[in-house]
C-alpha atoms as a PDB file:
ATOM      1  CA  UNK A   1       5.314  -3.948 -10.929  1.00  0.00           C
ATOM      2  CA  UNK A   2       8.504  -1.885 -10.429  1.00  0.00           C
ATOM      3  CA  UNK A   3       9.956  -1.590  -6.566  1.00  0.00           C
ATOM      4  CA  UNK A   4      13.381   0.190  -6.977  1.00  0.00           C
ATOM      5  CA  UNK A   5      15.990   0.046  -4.453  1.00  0.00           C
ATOM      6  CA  UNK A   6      15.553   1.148  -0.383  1.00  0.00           C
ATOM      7  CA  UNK A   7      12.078   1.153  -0.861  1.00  0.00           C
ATOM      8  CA  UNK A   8       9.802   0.078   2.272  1.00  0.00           C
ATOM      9  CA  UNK A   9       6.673  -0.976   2.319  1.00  0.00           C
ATOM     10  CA  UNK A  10       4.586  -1.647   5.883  1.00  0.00           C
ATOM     11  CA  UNK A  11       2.492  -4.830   6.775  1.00  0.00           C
ATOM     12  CA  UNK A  12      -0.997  -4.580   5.359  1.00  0.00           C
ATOM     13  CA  UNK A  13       0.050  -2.230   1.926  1.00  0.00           C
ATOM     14  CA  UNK A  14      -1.757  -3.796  -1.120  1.00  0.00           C
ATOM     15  CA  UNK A  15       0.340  -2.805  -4.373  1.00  0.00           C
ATOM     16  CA  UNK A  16      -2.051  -3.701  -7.414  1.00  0.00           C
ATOM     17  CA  UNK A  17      -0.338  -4.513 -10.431  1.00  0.00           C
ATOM     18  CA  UNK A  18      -0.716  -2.783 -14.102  1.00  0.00           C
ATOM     19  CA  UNK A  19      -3.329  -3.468 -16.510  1.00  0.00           C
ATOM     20  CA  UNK A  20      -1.294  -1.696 -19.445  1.00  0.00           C
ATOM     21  CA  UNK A  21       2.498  -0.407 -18.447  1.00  0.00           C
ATOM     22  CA  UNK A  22       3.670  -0.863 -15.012  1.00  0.00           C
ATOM     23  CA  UNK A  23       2.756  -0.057 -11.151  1.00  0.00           C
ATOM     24  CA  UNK A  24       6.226   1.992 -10.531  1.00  0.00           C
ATOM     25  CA  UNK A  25       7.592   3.165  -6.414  1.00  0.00           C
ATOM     26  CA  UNK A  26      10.815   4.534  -7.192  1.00  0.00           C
ATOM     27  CA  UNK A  27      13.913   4.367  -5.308  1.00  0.00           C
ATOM     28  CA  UNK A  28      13.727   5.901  -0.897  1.00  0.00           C
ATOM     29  CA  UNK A  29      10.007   5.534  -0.693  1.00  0.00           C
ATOM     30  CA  UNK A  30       8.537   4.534   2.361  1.00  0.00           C
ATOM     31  CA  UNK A  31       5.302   3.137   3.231  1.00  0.00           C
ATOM     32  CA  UNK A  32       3.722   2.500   6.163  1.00  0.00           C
ATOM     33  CA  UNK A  33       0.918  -0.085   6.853  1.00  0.00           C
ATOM     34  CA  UNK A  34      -2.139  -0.444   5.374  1.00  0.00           C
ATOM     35  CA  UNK A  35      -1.687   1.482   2.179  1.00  0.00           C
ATOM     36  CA  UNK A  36      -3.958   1.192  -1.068  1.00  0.00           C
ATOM     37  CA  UNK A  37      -2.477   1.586  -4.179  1.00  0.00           C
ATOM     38  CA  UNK A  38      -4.143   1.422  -7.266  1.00  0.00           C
ATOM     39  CA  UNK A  39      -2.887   0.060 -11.060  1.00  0.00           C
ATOM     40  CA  UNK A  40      -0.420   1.962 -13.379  1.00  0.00           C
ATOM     41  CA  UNK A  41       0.278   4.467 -10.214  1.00  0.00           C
ATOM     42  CA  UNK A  42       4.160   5.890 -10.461  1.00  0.00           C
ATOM     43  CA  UNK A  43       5.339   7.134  -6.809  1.00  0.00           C
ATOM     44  CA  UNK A  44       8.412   9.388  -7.209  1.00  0.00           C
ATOM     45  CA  UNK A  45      11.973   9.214  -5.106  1.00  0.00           C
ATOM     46  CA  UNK A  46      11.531   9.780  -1.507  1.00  0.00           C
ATOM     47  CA  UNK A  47       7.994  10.281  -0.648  1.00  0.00           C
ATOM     48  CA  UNK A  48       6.693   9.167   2.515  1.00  0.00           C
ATOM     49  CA  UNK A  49       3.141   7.964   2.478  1.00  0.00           C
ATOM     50  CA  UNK A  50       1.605   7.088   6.037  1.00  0.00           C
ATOM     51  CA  UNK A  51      -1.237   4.395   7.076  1.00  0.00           C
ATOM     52  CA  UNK A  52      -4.806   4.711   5.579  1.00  0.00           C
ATOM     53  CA  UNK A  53      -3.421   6.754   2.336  1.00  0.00           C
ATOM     54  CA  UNK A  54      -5.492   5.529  -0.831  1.00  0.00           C
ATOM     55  CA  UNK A  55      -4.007   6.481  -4.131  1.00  0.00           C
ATOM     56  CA  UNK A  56      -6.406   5.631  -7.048  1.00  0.00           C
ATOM     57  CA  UNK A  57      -5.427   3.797 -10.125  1.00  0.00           C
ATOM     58  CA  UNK A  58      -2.997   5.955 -13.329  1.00  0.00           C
ATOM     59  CA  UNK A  59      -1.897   8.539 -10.546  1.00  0.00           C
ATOM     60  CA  UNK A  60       1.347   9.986 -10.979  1.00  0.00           C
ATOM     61  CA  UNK A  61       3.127  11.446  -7.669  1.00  0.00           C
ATOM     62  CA  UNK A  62       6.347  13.763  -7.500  1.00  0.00           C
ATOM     63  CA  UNK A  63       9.215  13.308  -5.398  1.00  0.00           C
ATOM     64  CA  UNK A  64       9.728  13.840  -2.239  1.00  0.00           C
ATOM     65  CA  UNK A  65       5.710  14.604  -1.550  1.00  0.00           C
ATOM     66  CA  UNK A  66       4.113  13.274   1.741  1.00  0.00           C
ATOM     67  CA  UNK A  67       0.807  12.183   2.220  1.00  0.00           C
ATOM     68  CA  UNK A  68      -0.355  12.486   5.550  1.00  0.00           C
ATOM     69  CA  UNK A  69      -3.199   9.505   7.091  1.00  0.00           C
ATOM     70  CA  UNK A  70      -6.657   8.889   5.864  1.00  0.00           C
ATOM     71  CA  UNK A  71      -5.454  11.143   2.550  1.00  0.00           C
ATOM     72  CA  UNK A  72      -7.260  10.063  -0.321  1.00  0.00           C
END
């Protein structure tokens, strides 16, 4: 697993590590609590993702998206 700099991540966030490669939240993301997120995913610069977001395993998100609650 890969965390790059100013990243935060809220009480409650489960980060699941790679099966093959890495699990990869690139630098300015912020999570809020209770976040699921899967193996191999790569979250761009600067996203925001906010409480009850799942993100399944091998996803790949851009920069600077936002994922509003209970997005799946």
């Amino acid at each position: 697993m890969i965390i790059e700099d100013d990243v935060e991540i809220g009480a409650g966030t489960t980060i699941d590590r790679a099966t093959m490669g890495n699990t990869l939240i690139k630098k300015g993301t912020k999570i809020d609590n209770l976040v699921q997120i899967g193996h191999n995913v790569t979250i761009g610069e600067g996203c925001i993702i906010v409480a009850q977001v799942g993100i399944s395993g091998s996803v790949t998100i851009g920069n600077h998206v936002t994922l509003g609650a209970r997005s799946v």
